[in-house]
N, C-alpha and C. Protein backbone atom coordinates (compact mmCIF):
# COMPACT_ATOMS: atom_id res chain seq x y z
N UNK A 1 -42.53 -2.13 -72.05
CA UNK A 1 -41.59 -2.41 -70.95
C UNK A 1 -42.17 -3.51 -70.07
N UNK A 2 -41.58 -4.24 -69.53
CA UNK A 2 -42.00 -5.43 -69.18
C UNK A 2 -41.47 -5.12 -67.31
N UNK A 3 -42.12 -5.23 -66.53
CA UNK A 3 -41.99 -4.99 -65.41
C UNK A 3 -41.26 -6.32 -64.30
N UNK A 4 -41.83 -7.22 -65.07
CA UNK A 4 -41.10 -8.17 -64.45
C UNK A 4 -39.51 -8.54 -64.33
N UNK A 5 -38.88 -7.89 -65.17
CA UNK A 5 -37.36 -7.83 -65.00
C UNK A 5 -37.32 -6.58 -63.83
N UNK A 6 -37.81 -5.78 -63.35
CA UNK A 6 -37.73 -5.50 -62.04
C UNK A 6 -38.51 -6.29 -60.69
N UNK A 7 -39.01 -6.79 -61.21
CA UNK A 7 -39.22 -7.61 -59.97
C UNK A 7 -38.34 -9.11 -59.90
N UNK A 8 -37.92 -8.96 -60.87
CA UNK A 8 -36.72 -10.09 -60.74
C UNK A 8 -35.29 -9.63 -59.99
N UNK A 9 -34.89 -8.55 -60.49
CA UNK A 9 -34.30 -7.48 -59.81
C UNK A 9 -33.94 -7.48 -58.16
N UNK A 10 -35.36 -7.53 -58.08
CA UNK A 10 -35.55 -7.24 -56.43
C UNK A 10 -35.28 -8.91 -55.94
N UNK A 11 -36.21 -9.75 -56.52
CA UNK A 11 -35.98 -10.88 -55.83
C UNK A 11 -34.70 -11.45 -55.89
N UNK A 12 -33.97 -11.21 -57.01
CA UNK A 12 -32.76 -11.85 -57.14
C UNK A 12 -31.68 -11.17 -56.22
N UNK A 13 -31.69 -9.96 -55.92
CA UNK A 13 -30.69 -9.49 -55.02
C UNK A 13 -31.48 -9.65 -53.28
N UNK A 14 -32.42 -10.22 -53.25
CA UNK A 14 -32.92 -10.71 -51.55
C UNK A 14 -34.28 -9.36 -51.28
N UNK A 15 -34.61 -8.36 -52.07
CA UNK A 15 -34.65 -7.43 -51.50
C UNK A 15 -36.63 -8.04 -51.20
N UNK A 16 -37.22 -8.76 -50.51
CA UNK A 16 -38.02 -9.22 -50.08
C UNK A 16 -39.44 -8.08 -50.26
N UNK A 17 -39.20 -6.90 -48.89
CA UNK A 17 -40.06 -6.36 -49.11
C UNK A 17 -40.38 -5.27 -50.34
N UNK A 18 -41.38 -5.89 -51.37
CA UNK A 18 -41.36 -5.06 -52.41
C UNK A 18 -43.07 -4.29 -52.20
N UNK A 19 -42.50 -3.11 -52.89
CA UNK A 19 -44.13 -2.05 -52.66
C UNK A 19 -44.31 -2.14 -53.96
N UNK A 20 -45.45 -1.36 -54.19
CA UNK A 20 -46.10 -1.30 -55.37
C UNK A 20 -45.02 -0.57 -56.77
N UNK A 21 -45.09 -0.79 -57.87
CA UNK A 21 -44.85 -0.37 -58.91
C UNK A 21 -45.33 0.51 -59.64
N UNK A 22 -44.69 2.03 -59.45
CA UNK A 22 -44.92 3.28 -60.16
C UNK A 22 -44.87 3.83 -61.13
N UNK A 23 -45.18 4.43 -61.56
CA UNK A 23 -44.47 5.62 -62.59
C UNK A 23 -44.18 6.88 -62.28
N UNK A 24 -43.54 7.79 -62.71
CA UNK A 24 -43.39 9.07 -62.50
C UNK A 24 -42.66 9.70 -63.36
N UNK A 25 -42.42 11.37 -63.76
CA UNK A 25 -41.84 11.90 -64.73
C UNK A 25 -40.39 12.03 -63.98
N UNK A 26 -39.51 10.96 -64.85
CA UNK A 26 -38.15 10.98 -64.50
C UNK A 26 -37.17 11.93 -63.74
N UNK A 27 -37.64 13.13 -64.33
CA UNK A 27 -36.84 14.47 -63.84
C UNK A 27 -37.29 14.64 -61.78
N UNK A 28 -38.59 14.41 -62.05
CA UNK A 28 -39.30 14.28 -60.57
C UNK A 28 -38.93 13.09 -59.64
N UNK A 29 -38.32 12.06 -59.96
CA UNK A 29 -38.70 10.80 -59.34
C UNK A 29 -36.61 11.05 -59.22
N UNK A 30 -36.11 11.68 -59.76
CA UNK A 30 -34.59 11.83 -59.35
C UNK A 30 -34.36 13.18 -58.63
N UNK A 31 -34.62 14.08 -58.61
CA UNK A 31 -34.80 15.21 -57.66
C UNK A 31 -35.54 14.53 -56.10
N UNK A 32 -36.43 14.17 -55.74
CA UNK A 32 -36.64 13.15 -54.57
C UNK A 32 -36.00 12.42 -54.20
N UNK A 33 -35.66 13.23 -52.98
CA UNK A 33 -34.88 12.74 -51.60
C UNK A 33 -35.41 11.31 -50.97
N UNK A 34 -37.10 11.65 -50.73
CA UNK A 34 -37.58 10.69 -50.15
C UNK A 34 -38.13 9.66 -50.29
N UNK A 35 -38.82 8.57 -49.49
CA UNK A 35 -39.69 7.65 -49.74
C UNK A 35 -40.64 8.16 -51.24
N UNK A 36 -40.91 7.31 -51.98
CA UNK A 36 -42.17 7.46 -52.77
C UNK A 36 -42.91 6.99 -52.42
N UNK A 37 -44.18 8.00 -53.05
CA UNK A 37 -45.31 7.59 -52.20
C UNK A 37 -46.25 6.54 -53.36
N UNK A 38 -46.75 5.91 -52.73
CA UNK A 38 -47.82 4.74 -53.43
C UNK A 38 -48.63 5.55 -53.71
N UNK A 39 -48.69 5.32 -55.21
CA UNK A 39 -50.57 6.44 -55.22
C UNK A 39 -51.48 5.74 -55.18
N UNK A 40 -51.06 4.13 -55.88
CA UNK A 40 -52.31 3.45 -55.58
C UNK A 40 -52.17 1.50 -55.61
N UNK A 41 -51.82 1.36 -54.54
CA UNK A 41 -51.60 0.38 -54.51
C UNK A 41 -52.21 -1.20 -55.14
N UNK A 42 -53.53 -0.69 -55.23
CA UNK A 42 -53.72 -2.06 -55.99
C UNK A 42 -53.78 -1.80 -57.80
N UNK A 43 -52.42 -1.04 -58.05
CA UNK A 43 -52.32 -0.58 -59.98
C UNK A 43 -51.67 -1.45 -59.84
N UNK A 44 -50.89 -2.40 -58.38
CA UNK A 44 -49.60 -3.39 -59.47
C UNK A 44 -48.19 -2.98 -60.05
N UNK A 45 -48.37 -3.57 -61.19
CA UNK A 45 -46.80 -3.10 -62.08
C UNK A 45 -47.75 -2.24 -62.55
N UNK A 46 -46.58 -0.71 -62.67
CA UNK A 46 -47.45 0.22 -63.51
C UNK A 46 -46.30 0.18 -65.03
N UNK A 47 -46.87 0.41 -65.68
CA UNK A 47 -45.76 0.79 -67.26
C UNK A 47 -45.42 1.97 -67.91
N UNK A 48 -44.14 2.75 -67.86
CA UNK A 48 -43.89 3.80 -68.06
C UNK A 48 -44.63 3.86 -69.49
N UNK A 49 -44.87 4.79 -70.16
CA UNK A 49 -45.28 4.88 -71.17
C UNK A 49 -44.89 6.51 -71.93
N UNK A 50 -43.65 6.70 -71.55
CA UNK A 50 -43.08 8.03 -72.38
C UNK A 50 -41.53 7.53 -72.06
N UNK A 51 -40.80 8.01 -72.55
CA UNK A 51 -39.03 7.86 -72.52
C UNK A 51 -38.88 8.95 -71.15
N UNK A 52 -39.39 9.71 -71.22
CA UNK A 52 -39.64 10.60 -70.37
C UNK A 52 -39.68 10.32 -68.65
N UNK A 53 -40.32 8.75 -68.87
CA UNK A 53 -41.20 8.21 -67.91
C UNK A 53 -40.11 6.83 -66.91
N UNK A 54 -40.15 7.24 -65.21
CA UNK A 54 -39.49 6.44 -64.80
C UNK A 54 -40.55 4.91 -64.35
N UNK A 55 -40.04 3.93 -64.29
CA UNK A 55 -41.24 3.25 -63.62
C UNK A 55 -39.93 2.35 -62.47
N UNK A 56 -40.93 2.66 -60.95
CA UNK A 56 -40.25 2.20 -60.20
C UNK A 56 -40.86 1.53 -59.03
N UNK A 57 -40.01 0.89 -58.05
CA UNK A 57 -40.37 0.13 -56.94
C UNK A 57 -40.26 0.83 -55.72
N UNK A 58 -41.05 0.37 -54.85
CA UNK A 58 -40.85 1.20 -53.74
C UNK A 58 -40.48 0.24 -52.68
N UNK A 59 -39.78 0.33 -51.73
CA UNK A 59 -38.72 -0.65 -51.04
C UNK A 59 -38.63 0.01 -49.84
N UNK A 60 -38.61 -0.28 -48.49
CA UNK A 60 -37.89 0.02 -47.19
C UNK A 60 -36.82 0.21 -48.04
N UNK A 61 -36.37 1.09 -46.80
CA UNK A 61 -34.63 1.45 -46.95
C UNK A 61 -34.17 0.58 -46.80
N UNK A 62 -34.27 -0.28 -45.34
CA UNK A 62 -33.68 -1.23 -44.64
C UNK A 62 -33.58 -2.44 -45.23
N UNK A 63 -34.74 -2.60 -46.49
CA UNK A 63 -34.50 -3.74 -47.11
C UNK A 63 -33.34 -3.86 -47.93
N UNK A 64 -32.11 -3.29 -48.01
CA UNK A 64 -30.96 -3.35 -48.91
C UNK A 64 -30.03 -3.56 -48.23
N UNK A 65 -30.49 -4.06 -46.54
CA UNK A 65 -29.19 -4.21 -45.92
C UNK A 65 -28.74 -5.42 -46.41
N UNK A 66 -29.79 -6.64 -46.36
CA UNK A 66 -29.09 -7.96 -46.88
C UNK A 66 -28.15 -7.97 -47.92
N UNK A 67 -28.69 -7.16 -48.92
CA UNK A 67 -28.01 -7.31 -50.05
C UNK A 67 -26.73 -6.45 -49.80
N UNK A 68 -26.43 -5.50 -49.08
CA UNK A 68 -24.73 -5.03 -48.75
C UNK A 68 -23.78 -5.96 -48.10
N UNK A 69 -24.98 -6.46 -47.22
CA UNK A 69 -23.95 -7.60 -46.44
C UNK A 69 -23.59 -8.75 -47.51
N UNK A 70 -24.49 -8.89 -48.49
CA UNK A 70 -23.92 -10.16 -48.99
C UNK A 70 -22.63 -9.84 -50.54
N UNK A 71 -23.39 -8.67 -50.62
CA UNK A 71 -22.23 -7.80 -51.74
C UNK A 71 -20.84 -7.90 -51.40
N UNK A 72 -20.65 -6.75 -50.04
CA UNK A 72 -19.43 -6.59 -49.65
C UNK A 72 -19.44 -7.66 -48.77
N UNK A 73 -19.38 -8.58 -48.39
CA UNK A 73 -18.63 -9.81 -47.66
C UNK A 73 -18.77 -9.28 -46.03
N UNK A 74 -18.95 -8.13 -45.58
CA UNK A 74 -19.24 -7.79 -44.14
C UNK A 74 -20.17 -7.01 -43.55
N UNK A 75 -20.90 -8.04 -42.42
CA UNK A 75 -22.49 -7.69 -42.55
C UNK A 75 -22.35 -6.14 -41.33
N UNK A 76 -23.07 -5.72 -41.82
CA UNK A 76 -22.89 -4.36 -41.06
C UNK A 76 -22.20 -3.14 -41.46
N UNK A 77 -21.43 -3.63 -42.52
CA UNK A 77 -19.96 -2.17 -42.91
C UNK A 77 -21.23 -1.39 -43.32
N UNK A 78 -22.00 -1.91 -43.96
CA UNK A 78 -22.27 -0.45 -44.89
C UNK A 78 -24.01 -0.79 -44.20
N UNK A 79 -24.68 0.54 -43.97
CA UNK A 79 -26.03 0.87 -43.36
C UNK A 79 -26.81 1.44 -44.09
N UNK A 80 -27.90 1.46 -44.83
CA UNK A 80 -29.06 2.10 -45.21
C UNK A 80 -28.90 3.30 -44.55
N UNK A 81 -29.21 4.39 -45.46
CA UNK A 81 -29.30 5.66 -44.47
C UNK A 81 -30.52 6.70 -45.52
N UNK A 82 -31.00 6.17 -46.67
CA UNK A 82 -31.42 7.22 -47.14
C UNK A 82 -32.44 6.31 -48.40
N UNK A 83 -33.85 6.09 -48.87
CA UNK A 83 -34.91 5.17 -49.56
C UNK A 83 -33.24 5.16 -50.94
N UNK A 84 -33.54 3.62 -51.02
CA UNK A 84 -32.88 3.64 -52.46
C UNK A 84 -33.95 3.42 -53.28
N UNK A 85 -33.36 3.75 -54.71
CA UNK A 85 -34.57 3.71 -55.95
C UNK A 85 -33.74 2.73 -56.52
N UNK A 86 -34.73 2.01 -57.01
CA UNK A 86 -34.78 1.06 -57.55
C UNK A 86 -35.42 1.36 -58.81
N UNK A 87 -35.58 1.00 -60.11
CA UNK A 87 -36.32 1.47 -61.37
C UNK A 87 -35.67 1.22 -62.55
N UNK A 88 -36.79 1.12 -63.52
CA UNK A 88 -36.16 0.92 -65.20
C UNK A 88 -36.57 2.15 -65.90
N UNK A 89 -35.49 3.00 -66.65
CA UNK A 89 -35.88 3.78 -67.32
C UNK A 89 -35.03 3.89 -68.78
N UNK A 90 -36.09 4.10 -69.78
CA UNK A 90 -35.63 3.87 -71.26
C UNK A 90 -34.99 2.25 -71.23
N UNK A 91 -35.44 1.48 -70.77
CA UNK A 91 -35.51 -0.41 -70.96
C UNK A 91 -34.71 -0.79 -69.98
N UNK A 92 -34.20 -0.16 -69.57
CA UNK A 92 -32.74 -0.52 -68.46
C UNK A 92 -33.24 -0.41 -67.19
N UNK A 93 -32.97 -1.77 -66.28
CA UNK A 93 -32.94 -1.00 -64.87
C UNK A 93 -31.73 -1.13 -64.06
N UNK A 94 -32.11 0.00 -63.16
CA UNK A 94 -31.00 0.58 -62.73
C UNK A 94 -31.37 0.27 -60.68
N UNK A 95 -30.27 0.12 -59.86
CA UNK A 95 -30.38 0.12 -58.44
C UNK A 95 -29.42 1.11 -57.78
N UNK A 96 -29.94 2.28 -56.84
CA UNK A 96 -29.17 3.22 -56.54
C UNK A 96 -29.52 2.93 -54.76
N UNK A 97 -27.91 2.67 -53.76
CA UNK A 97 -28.00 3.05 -52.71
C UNK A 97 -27.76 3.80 -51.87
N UNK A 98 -27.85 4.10 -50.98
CA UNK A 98 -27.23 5.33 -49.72
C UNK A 98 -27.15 4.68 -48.91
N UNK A 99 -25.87 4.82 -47.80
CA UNK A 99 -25.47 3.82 -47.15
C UNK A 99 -24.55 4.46 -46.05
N UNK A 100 -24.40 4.63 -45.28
CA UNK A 100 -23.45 4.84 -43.97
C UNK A 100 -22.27 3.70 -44.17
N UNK A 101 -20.84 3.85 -44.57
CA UNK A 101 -20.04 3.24 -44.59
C UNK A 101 -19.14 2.83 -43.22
N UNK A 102 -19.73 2.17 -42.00
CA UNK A 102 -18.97 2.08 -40.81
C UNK A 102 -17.40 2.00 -40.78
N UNK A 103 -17.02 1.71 -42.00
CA UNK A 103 -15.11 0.97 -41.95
C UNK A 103 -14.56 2.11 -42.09
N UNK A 104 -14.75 3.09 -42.93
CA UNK A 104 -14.61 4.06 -43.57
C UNK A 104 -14.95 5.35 -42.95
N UNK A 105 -16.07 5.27 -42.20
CA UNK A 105 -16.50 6.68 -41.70
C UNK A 105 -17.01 7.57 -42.50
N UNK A 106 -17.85 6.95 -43.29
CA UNK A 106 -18.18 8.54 -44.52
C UNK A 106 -19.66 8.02 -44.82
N UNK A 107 -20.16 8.40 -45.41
CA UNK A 107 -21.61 8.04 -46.36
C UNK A 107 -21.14 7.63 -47.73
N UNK A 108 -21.74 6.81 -48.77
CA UNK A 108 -21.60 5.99 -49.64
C UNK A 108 -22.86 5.99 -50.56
N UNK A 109 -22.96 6.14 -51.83
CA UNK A 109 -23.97 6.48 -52.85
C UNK A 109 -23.20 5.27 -53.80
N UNK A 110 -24.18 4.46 -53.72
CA UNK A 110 -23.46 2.94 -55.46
C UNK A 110 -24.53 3.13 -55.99
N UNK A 111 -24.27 2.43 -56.97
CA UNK A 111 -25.15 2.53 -58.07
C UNK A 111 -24.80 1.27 -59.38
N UNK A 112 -26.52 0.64 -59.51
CA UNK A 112 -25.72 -0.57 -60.44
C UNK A 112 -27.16 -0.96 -61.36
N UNK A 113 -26.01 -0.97 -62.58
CA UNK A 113 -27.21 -1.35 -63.80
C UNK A 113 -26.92 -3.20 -63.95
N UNK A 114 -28.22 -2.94 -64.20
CA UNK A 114 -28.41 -4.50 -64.34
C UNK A 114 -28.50 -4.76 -65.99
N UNK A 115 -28.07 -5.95 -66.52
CA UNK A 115 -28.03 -6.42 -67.66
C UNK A 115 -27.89 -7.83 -67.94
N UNK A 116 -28.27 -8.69 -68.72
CA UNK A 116 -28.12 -9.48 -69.28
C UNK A 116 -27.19 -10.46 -68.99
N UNK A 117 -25.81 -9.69 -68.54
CA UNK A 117 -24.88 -10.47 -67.97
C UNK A 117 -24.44 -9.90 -66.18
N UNK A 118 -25.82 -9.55 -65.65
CA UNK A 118 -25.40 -9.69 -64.33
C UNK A 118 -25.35 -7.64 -63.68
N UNK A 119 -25.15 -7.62 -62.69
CA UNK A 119 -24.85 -6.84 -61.95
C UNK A 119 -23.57 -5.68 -62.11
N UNK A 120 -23.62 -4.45 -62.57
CA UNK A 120 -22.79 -3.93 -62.94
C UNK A 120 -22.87 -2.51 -62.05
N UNK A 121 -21.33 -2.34 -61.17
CA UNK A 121 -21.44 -0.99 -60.16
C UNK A 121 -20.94 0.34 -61.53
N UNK A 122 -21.73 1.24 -61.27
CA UNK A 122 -21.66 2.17 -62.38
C UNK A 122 -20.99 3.90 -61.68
N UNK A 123 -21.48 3.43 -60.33
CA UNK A 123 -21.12 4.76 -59.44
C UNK A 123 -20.74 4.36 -58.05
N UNK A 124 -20.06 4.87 -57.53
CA UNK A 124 -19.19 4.42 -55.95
C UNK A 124 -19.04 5.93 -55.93
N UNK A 125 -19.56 6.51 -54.76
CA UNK A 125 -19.29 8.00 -54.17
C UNK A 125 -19.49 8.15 -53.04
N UNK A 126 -17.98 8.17 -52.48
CA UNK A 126 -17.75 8.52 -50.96
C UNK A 126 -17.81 9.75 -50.36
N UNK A 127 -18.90 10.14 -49.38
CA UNK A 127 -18.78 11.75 -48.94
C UNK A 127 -18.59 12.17 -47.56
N UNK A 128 -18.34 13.30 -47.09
CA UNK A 128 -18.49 13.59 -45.74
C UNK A 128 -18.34 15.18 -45.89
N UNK A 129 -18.43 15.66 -45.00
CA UNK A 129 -18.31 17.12 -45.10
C UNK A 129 -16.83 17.59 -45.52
N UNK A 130 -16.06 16.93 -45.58
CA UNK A 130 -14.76 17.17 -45.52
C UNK A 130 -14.09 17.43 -47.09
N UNK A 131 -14.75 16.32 -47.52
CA UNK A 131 -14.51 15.73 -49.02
C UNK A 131 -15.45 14.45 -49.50
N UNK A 132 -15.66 14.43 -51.15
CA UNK A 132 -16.29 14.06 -51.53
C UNK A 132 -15.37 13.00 -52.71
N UNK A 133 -15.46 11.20 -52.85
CA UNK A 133 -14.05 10.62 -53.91
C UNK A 133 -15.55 9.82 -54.28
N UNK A 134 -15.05 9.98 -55.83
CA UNK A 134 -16.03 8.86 -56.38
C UNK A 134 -15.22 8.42 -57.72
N UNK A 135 -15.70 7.37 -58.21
CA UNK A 135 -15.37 6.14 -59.38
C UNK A 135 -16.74 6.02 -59.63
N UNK A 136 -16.68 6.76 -61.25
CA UNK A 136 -17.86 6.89 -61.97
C UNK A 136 -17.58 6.45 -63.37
N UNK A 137 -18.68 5.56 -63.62
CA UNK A 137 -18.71 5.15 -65.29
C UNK A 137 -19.75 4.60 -65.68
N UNK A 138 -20.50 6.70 -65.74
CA UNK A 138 -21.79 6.50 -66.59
C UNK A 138 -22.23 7.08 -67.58
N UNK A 139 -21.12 6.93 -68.74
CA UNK A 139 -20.58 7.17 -69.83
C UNK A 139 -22.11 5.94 -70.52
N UNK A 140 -22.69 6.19 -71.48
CA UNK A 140 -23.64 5.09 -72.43
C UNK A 140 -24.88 5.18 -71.37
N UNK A 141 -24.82 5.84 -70.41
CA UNK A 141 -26.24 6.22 -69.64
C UNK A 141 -26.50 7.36 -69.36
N UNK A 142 -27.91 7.93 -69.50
CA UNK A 142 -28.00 8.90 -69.14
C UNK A 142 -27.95 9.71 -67.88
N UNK A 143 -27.12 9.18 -66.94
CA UNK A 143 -27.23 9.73 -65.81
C UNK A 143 -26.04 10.54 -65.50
N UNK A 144 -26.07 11.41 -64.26
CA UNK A 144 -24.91 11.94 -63.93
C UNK A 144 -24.73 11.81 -62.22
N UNK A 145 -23.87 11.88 -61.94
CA UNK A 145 -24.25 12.19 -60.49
C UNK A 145 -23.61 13.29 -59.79
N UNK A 146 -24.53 14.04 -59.27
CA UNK A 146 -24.63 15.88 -58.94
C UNK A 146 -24.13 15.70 -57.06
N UNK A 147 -23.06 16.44 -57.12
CA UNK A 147 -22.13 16.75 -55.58
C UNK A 147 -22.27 18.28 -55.85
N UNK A 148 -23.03 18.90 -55.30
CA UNK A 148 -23.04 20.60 -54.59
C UNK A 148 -23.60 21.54 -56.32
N UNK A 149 -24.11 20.72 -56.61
CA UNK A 149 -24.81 21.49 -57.87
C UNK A 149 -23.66 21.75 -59.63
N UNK A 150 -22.61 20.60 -59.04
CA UNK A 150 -21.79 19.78 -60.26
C UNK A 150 -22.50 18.63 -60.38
N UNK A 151 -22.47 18.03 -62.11
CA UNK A 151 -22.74 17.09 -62.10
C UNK A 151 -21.35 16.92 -62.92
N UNK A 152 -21.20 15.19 -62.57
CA UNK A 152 -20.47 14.44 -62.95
C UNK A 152 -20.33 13.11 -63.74
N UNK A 153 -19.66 12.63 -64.63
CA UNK A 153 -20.49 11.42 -65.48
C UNK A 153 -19.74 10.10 -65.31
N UNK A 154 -18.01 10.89 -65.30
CA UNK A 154 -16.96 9.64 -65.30
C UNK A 154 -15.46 9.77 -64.58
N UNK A 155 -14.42 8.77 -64.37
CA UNK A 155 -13.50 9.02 -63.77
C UNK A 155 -13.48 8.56 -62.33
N UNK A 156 -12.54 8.74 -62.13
CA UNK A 156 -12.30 8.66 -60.53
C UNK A 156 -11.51 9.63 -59.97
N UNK A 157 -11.79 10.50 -58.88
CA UNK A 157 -11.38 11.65 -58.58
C UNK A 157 -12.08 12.02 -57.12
N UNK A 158 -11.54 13.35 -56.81
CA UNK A 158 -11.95 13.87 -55.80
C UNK A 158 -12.63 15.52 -55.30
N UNK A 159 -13.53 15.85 -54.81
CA UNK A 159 -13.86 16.84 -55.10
C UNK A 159 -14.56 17.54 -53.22
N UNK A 160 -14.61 19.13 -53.42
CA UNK A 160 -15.38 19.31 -52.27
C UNK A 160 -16.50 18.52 -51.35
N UNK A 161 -16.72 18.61 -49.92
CA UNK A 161 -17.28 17.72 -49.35
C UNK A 161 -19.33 18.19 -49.50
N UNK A 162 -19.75 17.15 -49.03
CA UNK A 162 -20.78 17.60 -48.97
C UNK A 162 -21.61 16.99 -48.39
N UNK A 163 -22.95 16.81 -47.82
CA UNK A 163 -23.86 16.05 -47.21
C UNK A 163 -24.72 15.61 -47.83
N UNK A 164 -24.74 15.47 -49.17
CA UNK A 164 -25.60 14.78 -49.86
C UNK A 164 -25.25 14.73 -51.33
N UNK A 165 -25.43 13.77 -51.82
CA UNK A 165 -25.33 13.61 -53.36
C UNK A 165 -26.01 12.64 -53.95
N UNK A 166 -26.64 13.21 -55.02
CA UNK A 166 -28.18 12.78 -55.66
C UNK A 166 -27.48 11.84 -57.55
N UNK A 167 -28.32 11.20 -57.45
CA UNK A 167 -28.24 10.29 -58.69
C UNK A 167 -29.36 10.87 -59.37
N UNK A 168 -28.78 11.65 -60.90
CA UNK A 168 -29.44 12.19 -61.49
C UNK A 168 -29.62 11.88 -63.06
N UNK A 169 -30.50 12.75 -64.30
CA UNK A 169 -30.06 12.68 -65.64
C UNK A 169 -29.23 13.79 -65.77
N UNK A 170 -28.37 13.72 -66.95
CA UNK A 170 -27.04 14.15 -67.28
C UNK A 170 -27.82 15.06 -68.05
């Protein structure tokens, strides 16, 4: 695995401040809510070395505001609210955010694989306590994304509300 297509990743979408490059056992590194922690900062790019195995970046939250503002066309709609992961797992990398949606009033979970031909949104999930609407298509990836201990893979639909929803494997 070649690490430098994530650090291209980062630079190409603005995301400036980059931390060190991890690994961790996939199942662990998607169950975490929080910041990851550096275990050791001067390893560099680390290289997953199991399928098993996530290898990822560690990023301010705040560093993904540029890149919302320049995504969605209006600087401010959408706010960092929660560490996004950033990471390649099984050759692919993938960018997951959390975001306070100001226009909207809700919280916001995207999600986008990167490829060959560019930037691709794979998950859009709008939540609040009230209700939970997402547009999902992660059908050819292994992921799902889990609202109240459902996971979900594809479609667009609507479901109970909730205060958090995690980007997971399927």
């Amino acid at each position: 695995m070649n690490n430098n297509k994530l650090r291209n990743i980062l630079i190409g979408t603005g995301i400036a401040a980059i931390g060190a490059i991890g690994t961790k056992a996939a199942v662990d590194y998607f169950r975490n809510r929080g910041k990851e922690e550096v275990v050791d900062e001067s390893q560099g790019d680390a290289v997953a070395t199991s399928p098993q195995e996530v290898a990822y970046a560690t990023v301010e939250t705040n560093s993904v505001q540029d890149f919302l503002d320049k995504s969605f066309g209006e600087a401010g709609r959408y706010v960092p609210n929660r560490p996004p992961k950033i990471f390649d797992y099984q050759g692919n990398q993938y960018m997951v955010i959390w975001a306070y949606d100001n226009k909207q009033q809700k919280n916001q979970m995207l999600a986008f694989l990167y490829t060959d031909q560019g930037r691709k949104m794979i998950a859009s999930v709008g939540y609040t306590n009230q209700k939970t609407d997402y547009n999902l298509n992660l059908d050819g990836t292994p992921f799902a994304v889990e609202v109240n201990g459902q996971k979900f893979r594809s479609g667009q639909s609507e479901t109970g509300g909730t205060n958090d929803v995690d980007f997971v494997l399927a």
